[in-house]
PDB file of N, CA and C in Angstrom:
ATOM      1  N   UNK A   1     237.697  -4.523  80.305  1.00  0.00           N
ATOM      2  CA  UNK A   1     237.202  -5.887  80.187  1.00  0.00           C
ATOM      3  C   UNK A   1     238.387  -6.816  79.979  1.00  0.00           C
ATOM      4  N   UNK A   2     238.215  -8.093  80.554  1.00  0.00           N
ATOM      5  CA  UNK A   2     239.189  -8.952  80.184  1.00  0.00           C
ATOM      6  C   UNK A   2     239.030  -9.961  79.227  1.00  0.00           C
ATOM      7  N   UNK A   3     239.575 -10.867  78.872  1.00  0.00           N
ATOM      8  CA  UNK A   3     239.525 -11.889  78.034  1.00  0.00           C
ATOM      9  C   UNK A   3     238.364 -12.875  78.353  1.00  0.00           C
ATOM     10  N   UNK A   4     239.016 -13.229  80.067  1.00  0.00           N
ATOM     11  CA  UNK A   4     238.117 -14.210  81.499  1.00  0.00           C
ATOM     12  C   UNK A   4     236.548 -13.694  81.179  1.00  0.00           C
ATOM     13  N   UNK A   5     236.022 -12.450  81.300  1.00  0.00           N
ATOM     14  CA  UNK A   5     234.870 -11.532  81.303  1.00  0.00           C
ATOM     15  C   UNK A   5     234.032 -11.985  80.018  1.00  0.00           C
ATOM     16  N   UNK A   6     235.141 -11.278  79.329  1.00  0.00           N
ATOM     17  CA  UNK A   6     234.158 -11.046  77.778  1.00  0.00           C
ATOM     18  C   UNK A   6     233.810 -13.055  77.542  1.00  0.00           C
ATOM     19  N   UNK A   7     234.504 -14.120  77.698  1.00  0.00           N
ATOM     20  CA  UNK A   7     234.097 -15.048  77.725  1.00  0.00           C
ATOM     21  C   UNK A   7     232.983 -15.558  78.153  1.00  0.00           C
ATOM     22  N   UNK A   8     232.798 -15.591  79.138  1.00  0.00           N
ATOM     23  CA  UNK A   8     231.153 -15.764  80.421  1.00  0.00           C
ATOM     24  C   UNK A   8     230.973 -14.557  79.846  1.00  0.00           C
ATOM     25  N   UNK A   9     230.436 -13.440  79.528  1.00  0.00           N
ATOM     26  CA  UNK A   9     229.523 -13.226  78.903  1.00  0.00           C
ATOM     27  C   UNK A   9     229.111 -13.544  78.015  1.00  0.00           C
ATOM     28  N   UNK A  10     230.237 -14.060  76.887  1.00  0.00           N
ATOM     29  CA  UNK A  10     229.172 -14.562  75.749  1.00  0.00           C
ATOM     30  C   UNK A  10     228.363 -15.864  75.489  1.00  0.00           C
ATOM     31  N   UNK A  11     228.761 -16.494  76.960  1.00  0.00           N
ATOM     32  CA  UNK A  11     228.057 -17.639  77.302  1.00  0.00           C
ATOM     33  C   UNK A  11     227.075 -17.083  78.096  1.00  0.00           C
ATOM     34  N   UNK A  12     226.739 -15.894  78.796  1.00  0.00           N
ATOM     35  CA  UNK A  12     225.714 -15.581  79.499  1.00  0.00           C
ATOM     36  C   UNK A  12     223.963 -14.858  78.445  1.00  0.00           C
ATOM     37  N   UNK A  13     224.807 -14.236  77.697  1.00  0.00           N
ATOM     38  CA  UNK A  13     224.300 -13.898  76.550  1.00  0.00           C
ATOM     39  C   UNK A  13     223.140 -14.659  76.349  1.00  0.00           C
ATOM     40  N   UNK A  14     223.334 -15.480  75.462  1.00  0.00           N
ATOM     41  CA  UNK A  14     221.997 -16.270  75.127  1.00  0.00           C
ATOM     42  C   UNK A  14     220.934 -17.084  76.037  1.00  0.00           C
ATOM     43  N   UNK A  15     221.890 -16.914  77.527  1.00  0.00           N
ATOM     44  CA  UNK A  15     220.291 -17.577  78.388  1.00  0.00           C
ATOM     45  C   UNK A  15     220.342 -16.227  78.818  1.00  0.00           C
ATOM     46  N   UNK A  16     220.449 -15.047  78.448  1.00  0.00           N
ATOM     47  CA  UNK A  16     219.849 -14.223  79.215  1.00  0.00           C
ATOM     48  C   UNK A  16     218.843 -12.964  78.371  1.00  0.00           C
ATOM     49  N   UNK A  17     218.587 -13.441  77.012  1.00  0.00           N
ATOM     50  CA  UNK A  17     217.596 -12.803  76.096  1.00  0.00           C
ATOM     51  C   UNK A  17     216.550 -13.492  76.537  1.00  0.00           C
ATOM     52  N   UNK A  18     215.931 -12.497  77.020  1.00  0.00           N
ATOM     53  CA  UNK A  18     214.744 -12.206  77.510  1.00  0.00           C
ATOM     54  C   UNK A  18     213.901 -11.380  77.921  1.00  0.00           C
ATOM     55  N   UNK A  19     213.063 -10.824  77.848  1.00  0.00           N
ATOM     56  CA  UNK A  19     212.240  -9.073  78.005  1.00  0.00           C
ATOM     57  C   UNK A  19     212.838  -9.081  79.231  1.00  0.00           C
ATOM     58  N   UNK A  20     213.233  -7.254  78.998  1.00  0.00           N
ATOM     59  CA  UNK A  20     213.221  -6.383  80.194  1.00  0.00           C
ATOM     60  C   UNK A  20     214.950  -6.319  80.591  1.00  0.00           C
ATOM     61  N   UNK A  21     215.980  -7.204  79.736  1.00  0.00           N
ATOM     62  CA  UNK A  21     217.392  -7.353  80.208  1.00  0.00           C
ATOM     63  C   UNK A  21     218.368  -6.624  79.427  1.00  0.00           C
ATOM     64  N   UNK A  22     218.777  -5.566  80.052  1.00  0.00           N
ATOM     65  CA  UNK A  22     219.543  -4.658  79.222  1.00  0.00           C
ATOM     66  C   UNK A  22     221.466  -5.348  79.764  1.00  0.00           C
ATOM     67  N   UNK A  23     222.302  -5.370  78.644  1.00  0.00           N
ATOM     68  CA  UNK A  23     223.417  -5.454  79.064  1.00  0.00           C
ATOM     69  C   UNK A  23     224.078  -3.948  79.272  1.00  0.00           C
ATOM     70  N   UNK A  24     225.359  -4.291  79.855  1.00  0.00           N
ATOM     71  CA  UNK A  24     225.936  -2.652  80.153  1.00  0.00           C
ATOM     72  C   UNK A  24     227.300  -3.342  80.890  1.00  0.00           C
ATOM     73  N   UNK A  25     228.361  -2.341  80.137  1.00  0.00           N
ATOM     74  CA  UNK A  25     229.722  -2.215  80.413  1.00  0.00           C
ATOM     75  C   UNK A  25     229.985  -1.835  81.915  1.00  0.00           C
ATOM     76  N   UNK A  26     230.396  -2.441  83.241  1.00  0.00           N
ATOM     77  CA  UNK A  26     230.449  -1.949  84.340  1.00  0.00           C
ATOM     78  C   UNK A  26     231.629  -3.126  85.393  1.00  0.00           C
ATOM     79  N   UNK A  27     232.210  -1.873  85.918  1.00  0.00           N
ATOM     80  CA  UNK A  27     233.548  -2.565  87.083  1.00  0.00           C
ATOM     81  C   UNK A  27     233.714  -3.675  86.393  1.00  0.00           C
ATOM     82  N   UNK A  28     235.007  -3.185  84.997  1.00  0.00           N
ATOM     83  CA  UNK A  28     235.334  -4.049  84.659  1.00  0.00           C
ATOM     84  C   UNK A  28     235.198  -5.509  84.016  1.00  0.00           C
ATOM     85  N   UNK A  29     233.960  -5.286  83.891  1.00  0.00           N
ATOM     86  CA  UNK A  29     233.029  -6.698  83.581  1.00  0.00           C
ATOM     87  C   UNK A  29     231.464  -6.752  82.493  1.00  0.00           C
ATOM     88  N   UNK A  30     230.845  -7.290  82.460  1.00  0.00           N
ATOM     89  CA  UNK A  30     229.374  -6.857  82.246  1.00  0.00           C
ATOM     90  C   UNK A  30     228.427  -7.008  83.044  1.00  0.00           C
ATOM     91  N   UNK A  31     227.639  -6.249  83.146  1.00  0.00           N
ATOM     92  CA  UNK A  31     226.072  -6.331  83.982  1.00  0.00           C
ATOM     93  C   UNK A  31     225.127  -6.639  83.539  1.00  0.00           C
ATOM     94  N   UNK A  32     223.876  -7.482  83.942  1.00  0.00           N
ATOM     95  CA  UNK A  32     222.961  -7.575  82.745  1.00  0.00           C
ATOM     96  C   UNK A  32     221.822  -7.561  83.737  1.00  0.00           C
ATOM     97  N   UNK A  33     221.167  -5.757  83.577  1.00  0.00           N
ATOM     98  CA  UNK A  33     219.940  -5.430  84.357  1.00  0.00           C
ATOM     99  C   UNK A  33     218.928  -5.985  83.828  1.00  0.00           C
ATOM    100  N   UNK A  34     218.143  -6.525  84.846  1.00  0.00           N
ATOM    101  CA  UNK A  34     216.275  -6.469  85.000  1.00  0.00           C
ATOM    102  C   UNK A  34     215.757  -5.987  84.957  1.00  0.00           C
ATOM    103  N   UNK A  35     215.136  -4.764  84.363  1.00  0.00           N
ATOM    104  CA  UNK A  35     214.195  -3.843  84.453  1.00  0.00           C
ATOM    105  C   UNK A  35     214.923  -2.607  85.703  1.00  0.00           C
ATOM    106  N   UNK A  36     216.361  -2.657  85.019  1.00  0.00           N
ATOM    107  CA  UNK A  36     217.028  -1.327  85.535  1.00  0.00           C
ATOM    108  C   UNK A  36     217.983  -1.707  87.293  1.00  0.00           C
ATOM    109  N   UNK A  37     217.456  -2.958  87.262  1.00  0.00           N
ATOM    110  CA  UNK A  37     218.227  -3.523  88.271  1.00  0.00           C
ATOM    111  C   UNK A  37     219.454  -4.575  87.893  1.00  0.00           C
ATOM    112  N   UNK A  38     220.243  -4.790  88.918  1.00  0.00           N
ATOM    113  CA  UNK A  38     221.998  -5.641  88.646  1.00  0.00           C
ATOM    114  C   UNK A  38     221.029  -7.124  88.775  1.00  0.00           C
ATOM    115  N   UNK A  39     221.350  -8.350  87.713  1.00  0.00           N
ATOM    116  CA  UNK A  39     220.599  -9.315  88.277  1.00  0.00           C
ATOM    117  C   UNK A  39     221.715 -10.405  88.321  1.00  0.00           C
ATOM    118  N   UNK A  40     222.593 -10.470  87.285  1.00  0.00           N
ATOM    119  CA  UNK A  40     223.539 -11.465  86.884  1.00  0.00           C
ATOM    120  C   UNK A  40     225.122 -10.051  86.056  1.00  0.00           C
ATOM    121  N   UNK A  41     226.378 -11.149  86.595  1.00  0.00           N
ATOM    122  CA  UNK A  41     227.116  -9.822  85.699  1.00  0.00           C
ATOM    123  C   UNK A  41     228.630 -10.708  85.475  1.00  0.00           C
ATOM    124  N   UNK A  42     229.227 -10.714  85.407  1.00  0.00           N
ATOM    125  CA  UNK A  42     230.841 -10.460  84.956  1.00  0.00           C
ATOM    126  C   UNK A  42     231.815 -10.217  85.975  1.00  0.00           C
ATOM    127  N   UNK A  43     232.639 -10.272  86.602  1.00  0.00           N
ATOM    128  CA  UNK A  43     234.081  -9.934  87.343  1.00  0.00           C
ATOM    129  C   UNK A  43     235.195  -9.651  86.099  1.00  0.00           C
ATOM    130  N   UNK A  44     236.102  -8.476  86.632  1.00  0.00           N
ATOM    131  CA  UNK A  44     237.204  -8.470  85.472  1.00  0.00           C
ATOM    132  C   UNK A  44     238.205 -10.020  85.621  1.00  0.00           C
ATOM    133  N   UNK A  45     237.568 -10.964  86.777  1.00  0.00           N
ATOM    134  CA  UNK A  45     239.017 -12.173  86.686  1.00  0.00           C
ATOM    135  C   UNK A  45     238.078 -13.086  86.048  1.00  0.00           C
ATOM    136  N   UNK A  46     236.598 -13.174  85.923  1.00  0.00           N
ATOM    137  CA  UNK A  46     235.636 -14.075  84.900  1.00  0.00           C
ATOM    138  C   UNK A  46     235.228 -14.986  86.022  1.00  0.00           C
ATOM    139  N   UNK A  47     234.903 -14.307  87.078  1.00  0.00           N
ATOM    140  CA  UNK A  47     233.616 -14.975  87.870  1.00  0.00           C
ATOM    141  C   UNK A  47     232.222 -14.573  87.557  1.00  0.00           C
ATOM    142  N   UNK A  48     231.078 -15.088  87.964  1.00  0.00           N
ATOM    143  CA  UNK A  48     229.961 -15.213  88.030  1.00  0.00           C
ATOM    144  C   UNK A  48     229.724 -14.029  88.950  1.00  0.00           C
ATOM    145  N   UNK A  49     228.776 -13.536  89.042  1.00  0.00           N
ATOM    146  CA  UNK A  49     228.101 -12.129  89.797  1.00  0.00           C
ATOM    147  C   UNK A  49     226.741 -12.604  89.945  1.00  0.00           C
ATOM    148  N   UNK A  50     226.328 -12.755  90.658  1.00  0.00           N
ATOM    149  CA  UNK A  50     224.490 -13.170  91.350  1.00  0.00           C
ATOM    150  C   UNK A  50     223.551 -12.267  92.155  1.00  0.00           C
ATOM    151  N   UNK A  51     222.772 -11.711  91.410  1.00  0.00           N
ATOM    152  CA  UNK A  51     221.900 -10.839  92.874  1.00  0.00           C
ATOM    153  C   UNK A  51     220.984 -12.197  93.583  1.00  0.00           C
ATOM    154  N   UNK A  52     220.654 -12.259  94.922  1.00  0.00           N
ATOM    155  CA  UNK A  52     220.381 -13.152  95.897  1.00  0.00           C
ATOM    156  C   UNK A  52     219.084 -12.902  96.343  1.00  0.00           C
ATOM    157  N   UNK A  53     218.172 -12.957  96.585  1.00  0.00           N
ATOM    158  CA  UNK A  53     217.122 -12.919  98.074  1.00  0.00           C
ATOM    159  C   UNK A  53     218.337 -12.529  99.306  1.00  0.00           C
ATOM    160  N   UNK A  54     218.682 -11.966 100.150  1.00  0.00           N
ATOM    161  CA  UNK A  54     219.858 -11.472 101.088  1.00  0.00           C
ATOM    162  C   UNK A  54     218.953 -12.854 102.155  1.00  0.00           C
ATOM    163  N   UNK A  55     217.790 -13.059 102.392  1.00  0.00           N
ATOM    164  CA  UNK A  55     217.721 -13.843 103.223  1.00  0.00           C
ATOM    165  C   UNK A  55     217.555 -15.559 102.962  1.00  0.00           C
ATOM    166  N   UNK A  56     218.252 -15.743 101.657  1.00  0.00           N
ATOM    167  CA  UNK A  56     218.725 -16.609 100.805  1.00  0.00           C
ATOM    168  C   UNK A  56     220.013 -16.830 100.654  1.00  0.00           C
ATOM    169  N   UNK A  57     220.628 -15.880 100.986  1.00  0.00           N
ATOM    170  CA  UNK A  57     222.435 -15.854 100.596  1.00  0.00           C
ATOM    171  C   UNK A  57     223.328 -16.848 100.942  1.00  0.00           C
ATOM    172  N   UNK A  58     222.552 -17.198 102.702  1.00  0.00           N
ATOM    173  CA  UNK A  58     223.768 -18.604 103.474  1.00  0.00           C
ATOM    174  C   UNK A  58     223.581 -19.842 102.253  1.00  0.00           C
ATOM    175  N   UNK A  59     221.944 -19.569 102.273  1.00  0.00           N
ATOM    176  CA  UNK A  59     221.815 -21.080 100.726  1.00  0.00           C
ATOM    177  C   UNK A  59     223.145 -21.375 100.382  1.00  0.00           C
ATOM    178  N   UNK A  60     223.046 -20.105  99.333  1.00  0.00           N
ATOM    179  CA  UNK A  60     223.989 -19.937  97.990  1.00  0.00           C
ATOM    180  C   UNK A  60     224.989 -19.734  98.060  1.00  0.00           C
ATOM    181  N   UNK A  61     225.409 -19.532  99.108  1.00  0.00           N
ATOM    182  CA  UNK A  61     226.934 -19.501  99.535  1.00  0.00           C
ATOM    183  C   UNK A  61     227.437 -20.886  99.960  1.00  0.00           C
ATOM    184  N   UNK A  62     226.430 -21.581 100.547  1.00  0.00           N
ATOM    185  CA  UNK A  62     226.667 -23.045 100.759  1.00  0.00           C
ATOM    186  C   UNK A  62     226.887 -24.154  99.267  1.00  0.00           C
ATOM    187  N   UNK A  63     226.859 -23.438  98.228  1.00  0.00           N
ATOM    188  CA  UNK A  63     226.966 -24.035  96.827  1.00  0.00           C
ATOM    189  C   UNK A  63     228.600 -24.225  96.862  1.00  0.00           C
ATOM    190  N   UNK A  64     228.365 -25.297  95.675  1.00  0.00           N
ATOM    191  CA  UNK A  64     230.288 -25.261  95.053  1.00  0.00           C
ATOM    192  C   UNK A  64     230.421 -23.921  94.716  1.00  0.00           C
ATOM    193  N   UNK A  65     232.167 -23.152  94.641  1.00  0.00           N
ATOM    194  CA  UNK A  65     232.526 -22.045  93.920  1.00  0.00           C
ATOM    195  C   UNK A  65     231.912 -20.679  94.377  1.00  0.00           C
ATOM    196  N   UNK A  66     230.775 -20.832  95.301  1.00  0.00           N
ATOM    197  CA  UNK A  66     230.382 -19.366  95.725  1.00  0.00           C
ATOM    198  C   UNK A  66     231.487 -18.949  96.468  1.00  0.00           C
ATOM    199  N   UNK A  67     231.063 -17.434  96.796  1.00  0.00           N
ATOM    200  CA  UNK A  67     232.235 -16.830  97.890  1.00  0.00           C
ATOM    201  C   UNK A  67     230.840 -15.457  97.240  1.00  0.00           C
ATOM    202  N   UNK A  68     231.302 -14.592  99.199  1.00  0.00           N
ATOM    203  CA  UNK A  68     230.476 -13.263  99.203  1.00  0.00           C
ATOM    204  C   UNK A  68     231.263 -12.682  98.258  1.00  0.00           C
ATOM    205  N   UNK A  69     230.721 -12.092  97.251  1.00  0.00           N
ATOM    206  CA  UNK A  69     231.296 -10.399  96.702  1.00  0.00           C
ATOM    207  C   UNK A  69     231.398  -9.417  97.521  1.00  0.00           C
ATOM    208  N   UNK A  70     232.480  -8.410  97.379  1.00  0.00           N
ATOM    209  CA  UNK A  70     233.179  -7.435  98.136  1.00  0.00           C
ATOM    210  C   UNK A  70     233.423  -6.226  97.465  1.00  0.00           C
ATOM    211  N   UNK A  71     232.495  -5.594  97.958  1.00  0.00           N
ATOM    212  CA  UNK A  71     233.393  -3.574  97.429  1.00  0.00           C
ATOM    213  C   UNK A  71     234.410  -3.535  98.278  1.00  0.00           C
ATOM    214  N   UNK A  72     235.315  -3.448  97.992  1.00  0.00           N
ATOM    215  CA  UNK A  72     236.427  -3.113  98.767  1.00  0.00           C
ATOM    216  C   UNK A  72     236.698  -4.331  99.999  1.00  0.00           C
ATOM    217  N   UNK A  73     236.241  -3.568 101.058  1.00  0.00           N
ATOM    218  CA  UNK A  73     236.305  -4.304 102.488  1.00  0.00           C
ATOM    219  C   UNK A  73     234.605  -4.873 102.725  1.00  0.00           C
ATOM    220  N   UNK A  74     234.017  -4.656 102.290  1.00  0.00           N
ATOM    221  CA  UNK A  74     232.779  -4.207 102.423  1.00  0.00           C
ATOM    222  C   UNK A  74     232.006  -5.832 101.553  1.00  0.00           C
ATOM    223  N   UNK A  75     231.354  -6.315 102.034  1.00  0.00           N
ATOM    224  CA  UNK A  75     230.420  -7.502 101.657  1.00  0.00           C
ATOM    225  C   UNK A  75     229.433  -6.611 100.844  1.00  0.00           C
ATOM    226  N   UNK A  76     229.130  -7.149  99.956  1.00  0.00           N
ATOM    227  CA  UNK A  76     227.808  -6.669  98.918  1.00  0.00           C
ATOM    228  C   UNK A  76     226.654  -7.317  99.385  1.00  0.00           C
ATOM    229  N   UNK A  77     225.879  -7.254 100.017  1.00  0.00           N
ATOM    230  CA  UNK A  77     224.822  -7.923 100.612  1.00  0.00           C
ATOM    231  C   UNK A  77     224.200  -7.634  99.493  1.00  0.00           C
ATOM    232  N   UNK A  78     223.028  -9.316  99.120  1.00  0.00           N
ATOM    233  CA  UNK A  78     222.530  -9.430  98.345  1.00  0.00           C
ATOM    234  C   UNK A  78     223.065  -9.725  97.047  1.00  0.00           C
ATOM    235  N   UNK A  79     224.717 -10.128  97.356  1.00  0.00           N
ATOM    236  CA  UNK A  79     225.279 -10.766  95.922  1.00  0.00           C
ATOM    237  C   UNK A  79     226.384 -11.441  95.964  1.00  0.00           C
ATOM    238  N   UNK A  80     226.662 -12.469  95.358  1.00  0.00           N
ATOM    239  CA  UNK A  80     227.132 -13.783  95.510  1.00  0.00           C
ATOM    240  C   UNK A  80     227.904 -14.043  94.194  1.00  0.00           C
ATOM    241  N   UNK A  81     229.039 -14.402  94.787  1.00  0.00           N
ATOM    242  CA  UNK A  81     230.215 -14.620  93.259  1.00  0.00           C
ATOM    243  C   UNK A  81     230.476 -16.538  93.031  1.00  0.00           C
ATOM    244  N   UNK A  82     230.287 -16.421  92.221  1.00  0.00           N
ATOM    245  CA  UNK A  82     230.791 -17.568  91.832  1.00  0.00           C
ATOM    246  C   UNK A  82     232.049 -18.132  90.983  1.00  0.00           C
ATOM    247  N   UNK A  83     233.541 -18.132  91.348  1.00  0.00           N
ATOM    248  CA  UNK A  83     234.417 -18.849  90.893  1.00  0.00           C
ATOM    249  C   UNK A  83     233.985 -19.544  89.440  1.00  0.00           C
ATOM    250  N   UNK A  84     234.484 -19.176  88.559  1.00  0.00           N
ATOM    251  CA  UNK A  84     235.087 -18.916  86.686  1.00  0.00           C
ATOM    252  C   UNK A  84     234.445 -20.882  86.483  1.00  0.00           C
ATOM    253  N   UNK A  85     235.737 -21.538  87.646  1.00  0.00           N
ATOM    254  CA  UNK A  85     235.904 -23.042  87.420  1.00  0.00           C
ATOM    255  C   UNK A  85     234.713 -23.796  87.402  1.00  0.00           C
ATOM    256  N   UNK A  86     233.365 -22.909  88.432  1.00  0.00           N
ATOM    257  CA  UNK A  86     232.043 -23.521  89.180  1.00  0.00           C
ATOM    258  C   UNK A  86     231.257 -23.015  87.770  1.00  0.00           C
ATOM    259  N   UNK A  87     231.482 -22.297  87.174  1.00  0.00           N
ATOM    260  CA  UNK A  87     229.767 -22.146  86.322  1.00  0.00           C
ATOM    261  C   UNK A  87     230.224 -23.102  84.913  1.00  0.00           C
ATOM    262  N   UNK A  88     231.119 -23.834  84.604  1.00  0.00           N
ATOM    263  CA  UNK A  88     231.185 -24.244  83.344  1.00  0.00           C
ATOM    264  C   UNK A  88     230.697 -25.563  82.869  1.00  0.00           C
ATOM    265  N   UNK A  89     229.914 -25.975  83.935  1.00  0.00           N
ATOM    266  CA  UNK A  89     228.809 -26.871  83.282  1.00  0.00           C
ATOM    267  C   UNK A  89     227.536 -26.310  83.217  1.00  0.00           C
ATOM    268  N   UNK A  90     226.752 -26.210  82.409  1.00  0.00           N
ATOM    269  CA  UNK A  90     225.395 -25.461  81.360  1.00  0.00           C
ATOM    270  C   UNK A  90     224.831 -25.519  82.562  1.00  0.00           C
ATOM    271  N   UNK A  91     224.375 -26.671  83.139  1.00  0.00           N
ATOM    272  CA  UNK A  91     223.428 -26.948  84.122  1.00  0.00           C
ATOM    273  C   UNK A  91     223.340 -25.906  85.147  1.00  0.00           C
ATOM    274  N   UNK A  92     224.398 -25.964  85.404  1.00  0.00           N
ATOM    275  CA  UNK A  92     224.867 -25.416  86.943  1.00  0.00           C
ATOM    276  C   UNK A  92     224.699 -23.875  86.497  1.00  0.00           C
ATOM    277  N   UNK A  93     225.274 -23.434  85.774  1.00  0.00           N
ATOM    278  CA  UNK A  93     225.418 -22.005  85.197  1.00  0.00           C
ATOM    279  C   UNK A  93     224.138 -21.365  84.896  1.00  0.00           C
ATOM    280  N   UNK A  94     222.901 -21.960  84.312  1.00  0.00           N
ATOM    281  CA  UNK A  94     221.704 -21.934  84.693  1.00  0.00           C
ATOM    282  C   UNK A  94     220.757 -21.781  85.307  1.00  0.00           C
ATOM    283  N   UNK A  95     221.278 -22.328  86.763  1.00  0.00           N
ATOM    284  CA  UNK A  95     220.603 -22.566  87.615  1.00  0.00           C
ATOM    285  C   UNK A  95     221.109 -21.641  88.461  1.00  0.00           C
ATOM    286  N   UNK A  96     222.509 -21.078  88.399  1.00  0.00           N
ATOM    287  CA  UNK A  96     222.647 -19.400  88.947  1.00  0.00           C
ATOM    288  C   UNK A  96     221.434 -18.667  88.186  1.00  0.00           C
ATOM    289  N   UNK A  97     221.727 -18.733  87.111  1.00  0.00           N
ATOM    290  CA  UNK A  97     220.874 -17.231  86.594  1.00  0.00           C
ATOM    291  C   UNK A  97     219.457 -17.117  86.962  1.00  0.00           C
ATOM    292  N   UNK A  98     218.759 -18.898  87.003  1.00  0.00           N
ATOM    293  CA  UNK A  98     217.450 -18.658  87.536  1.00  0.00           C
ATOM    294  C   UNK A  98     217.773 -18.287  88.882  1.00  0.00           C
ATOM    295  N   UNK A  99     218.111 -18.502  89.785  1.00  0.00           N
ATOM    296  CA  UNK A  99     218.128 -17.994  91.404  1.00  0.00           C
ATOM    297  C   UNK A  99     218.353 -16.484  91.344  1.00  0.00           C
ATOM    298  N   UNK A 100     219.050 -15.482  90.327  1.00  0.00           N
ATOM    299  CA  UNK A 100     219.154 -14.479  90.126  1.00  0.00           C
ATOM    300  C   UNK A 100     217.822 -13.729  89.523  1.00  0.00           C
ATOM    301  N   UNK A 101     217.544 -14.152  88.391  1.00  0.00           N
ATOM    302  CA  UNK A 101     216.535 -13.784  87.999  1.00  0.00           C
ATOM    303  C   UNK A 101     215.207 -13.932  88.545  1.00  0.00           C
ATOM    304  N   UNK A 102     215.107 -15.017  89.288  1.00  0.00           N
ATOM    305  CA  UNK A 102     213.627 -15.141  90.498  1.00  0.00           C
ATOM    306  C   UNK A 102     213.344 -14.122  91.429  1.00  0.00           C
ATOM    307  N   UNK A 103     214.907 -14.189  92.109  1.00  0.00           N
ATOM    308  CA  UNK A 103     214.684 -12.612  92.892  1.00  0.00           C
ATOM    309  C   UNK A 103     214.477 -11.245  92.491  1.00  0.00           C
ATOM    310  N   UNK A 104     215.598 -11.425  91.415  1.00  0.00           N
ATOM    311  CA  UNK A 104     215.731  -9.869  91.012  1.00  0.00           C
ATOM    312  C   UNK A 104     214.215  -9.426  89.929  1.00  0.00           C
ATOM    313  N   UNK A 105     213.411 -10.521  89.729  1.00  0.00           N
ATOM    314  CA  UNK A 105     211.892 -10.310  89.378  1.00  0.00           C
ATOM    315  C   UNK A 105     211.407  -9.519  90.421  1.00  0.00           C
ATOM    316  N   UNK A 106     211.371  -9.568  91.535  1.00  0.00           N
ATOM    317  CA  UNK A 106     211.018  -9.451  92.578  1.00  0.00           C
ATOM    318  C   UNK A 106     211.064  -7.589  92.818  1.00  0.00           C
ATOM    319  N   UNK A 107     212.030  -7.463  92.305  1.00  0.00           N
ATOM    320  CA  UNK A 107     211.923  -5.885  92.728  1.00  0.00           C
ATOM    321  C   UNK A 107     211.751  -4.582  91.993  1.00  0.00           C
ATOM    322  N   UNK A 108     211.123  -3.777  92.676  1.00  0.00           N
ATOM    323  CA  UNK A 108     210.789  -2.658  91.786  1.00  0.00           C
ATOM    324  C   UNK A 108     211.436  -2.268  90.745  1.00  0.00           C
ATOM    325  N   UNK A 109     210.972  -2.236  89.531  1.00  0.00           N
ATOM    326  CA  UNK A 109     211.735  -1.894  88.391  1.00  0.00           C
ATOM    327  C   UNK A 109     212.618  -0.186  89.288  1.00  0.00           C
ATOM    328  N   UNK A 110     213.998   0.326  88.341  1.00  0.00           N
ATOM    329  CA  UNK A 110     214.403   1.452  88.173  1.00  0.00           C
ATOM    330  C   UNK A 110     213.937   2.580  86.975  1.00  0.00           C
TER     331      UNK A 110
END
């Protein structure tokens, strides 16, 4: 974990108590599952992590500060990073987690 990380999380923290959201130590960052799913998370450089609707993604990529997330070479379909600089007004930072959490309602618990 980094400094960048553990920060946005502890600002993610309190809008994200709510039934069914487990946190968890992962790639460097935190994750904070939905009912066993990735919904919102952490980067080790202290970006934003978003699960998407995938047929929602151009949206949200069309936002300030997005950019696709990448395994490797590899696009993460269905998740959307947001740049450290873009979530630090409440509003905005918010309004990721609801677009995260709307979808990631959406799918079968794990």
């Amino acid at each position: 974990m980094t400094i960048a990380s553990d920060a946005l999380a502890k600002r993610l923290r309190p809008l994200l108590k709510k039934p069914g959201i487990v946190e968890k130590k992962m790639f460097g960052g935190t994750g904070f599952m939905l009912h066993g799913n990735m919904a919102v998370g952490t980067t080790a450089k202290g970006d934003l992590l978003i699960r998407v609707d995938p047929g929602k993604a151009d949206a949200a990529l069309g936002r300030p500060g997005a950019f696709q997330m990448m395994m490797g070479e590899r696009p993460m379909k269905g998740f959307v990073g947001v740049a450290a600089a873009d979530t630090e007004d409440p509003d905005e930072l918010k309004g990721w987690i609801t677009l995260a959490l709307d979808y990631t309602k959406t799918l079968d618990p794990k």
